[in-house]
Protein backbone atom coordinates (compact mmCIF):
# COMPACT_ATOMS: atom_id res chain seq x y z
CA UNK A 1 0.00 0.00 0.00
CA UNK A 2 1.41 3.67 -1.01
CA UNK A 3 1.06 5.96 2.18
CA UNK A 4 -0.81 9.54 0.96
CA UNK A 5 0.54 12.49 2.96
CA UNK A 6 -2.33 14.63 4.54
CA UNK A 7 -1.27 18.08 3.69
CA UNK A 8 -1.40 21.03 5.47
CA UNK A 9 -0.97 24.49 4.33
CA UNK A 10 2.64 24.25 4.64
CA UNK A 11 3.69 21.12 3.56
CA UNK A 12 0.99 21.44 -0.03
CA UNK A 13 2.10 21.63 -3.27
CA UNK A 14 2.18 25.67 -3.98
CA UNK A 15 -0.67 25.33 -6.52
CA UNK A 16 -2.62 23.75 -3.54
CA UNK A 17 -2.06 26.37 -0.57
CA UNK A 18 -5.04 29.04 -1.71
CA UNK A 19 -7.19 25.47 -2.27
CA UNK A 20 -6.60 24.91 1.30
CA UNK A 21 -6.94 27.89 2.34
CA UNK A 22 -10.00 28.37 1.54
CA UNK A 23 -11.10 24.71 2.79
CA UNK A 24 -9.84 26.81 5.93
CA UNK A 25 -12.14 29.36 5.11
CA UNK A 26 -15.38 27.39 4.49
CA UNK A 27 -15.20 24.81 6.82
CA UNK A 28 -12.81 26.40 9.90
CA UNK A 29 -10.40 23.51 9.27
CA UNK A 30 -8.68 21.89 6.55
CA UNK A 31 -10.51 18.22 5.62
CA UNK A 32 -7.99 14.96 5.70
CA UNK A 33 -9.74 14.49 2.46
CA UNK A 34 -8.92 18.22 1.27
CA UNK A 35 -5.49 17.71 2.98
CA UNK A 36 -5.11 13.89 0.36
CA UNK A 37 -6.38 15.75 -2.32
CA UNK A 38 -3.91 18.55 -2.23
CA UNK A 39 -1.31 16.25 -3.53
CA UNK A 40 -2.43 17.26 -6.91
CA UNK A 41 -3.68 20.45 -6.96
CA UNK A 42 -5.83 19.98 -10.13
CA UNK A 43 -7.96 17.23 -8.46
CA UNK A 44 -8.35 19.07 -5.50
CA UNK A 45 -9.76 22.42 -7.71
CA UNK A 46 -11.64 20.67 -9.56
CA UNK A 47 -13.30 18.63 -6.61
CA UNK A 48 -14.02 22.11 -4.87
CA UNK A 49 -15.42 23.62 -7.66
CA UNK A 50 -18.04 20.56 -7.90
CA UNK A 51 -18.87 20.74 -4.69
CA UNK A 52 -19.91 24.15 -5.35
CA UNK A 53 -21.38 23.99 -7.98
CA UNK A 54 -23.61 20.72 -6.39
CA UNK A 55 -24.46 23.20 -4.03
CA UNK A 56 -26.27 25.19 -6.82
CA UNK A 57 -28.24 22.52 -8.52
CA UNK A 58 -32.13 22.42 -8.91
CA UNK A 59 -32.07 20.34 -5.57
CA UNK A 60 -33.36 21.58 -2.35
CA UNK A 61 -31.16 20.35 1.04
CA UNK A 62 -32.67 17.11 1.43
CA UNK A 63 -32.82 15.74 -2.08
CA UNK A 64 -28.99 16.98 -2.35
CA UNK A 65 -28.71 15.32 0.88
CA UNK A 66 -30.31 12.35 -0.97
CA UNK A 67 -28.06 12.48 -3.79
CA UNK A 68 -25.04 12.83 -2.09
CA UNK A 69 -25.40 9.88 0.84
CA UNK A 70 -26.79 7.59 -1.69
CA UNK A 71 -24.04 7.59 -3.93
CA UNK A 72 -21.90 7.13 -1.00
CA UNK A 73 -23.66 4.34 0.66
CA UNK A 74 -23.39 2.69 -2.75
CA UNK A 75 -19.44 3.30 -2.88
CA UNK A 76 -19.42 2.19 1.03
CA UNK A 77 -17.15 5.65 1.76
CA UNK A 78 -16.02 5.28 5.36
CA UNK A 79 -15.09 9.09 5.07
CA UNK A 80 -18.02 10.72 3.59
CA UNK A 81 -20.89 8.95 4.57
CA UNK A 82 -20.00 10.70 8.09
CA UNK A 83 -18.60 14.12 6.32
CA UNK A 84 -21.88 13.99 4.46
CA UNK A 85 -24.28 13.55 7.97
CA UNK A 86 -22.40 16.30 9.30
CA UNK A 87 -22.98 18.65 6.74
CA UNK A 88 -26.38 17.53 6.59
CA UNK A 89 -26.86 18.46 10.09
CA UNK A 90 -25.46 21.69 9.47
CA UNK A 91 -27.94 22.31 6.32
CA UNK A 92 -30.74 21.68 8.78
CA UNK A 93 -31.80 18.15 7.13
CA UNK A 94 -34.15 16.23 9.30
CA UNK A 95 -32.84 13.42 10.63
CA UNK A 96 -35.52 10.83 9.61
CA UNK A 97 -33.96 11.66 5.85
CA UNK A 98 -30.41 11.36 6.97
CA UNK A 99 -31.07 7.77 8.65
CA UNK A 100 -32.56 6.46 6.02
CA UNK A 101 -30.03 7.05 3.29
CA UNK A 102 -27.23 6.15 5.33
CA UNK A 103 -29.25 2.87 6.44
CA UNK A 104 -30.75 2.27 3.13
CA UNK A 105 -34.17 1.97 4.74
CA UNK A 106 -37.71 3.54 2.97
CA UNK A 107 -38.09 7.70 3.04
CA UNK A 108 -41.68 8.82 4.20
CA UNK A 109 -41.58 10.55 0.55
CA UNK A 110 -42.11 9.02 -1.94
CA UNK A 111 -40.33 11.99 -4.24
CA UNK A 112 -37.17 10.99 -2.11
CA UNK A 113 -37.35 7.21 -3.13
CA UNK A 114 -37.57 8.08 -6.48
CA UNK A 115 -35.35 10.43 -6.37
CA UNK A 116 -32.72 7.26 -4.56
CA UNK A 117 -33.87 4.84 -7.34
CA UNK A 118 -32.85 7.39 -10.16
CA UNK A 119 -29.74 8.23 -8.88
CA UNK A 120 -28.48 4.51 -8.20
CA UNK A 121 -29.33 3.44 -11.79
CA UNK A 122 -27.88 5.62 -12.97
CA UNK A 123 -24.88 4.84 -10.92
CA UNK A 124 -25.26 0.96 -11.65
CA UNK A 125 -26.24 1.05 -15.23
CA UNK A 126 -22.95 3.90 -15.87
CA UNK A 127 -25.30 6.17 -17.16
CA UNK A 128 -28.19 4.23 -18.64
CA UNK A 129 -31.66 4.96 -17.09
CA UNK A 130 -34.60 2.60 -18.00
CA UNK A 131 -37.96 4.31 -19.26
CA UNK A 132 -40.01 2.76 -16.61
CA UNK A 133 -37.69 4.69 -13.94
CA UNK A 134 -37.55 8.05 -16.22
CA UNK A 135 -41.35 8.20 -15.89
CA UNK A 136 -41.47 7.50 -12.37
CA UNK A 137 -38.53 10.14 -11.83
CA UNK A 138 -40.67 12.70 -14.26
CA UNK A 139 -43.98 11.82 -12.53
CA UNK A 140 -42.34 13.13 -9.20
CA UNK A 141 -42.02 16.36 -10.43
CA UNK A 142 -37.97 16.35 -11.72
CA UNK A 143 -36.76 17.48 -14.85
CA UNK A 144 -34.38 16.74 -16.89
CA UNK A 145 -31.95 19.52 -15.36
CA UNK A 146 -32.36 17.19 -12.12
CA UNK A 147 -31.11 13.86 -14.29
CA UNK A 148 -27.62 16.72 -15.20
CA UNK A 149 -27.45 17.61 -11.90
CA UNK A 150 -27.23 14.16 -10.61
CA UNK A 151 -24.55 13.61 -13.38
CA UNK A 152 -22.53 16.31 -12.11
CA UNK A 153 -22.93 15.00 -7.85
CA UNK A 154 -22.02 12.08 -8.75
CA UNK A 155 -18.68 12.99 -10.94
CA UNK A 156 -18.10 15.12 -7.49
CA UNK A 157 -18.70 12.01 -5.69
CA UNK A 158 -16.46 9.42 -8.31
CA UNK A 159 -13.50 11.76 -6.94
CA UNK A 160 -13.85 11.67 -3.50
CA UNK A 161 -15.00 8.53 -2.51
CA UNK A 162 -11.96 6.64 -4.47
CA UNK A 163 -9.73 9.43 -2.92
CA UNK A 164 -10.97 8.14 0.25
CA UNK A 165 -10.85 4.12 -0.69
CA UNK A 166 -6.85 4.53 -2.41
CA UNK A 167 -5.83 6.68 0.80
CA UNK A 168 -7.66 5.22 3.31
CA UNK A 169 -8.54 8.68 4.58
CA UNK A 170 -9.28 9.33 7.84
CA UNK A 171 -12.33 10.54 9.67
CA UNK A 172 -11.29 14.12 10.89
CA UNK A 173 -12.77 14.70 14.70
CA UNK A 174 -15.68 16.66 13.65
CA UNK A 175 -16.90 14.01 11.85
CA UNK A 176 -16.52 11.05 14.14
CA UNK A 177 -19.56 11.39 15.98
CA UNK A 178 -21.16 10.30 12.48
CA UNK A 179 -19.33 7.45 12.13
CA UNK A 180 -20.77 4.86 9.53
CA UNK A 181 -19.88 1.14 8.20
């Protein structure tokens, strides 16, 4: 196994210090997975600027929420499962929806179990969505700019979670409380 340096501010590649910086910034520390990523400073932009930009899709909190955990759960990301259930917490989703994605169980709305379903074929099937579960995903009121902003999480979500499965990242402190297996 190749060790992966957590970087810090002073030990990043120069291209990577404003990155973390500004992971600093936003979230008052610098993430281990921020800290792997700065290694290369291109994957750690890039994975910053999609995490913005997921921020800004047609979904509300919980159906991001929804988006994000799922594809998570389905990678089984010992890192951001819990990173995800914290910022959850922090974007005030209730806790009913952020049990049941990370324990795969039923949501009490049906829009959210659609919106699960959609999202993990298109995970599974790399893109591929049957008609049967387009009409369903349509007949809950999405769009297509949903189906492209599911596209886009999940390329977010591609980067991080095998980040976290190559380097084995760990869970920083704030985090820990979430803990998830």
């Amino acid at each position: 196994m190749t060790d992966y340096t957590i970087h810090n501010i002073e030990t990043a590649p120069e291209q990577s210090k404003p990155l973390l910086e500004g992971s600093q910034k936003s979230f008052g520390m610098i993430p281990n997975l921020h800290g792997v990523m700065a290694e290369s400073p291109q994957l750690l932009e890039g994975y910053q600027l999609l995490h913005g930009l997921a921020q800004k899709t047609a979904f509300d909190a919980e159906e991001l929420t929804v988006v994000w955990q799922s594809i998570n759960v389905e990678h089984a990301c010992h890192y951001c499962v819990p990173a995800h259930t914290g910022i959850a917490k922090s974007m005030n989703v209730d806790d009913k929806v952020i049990d049941a994605v990370r324990n795969e169980t039923a949501f009490e709305n049906d829009k959210l179990n659609v919106l699960r379903s959609t999202t993990l074929e298109i995970l599974a099937e790399r893109g591929h969505l049957s008609p049967q579960q387009q009409q369903a995903f349509f007949e809950a009121a999405y769009t297509n700019q949903h189906i492209l902003d599911i596209v886009l999480i999940l390329s977010q979500k591609v980067m991080s979670n095998y980040v976290n499965h190559l380097a084995e990242t760990p869970l920083d402190k704030p985090f820990q409380a979430f803990e998830w297996q």
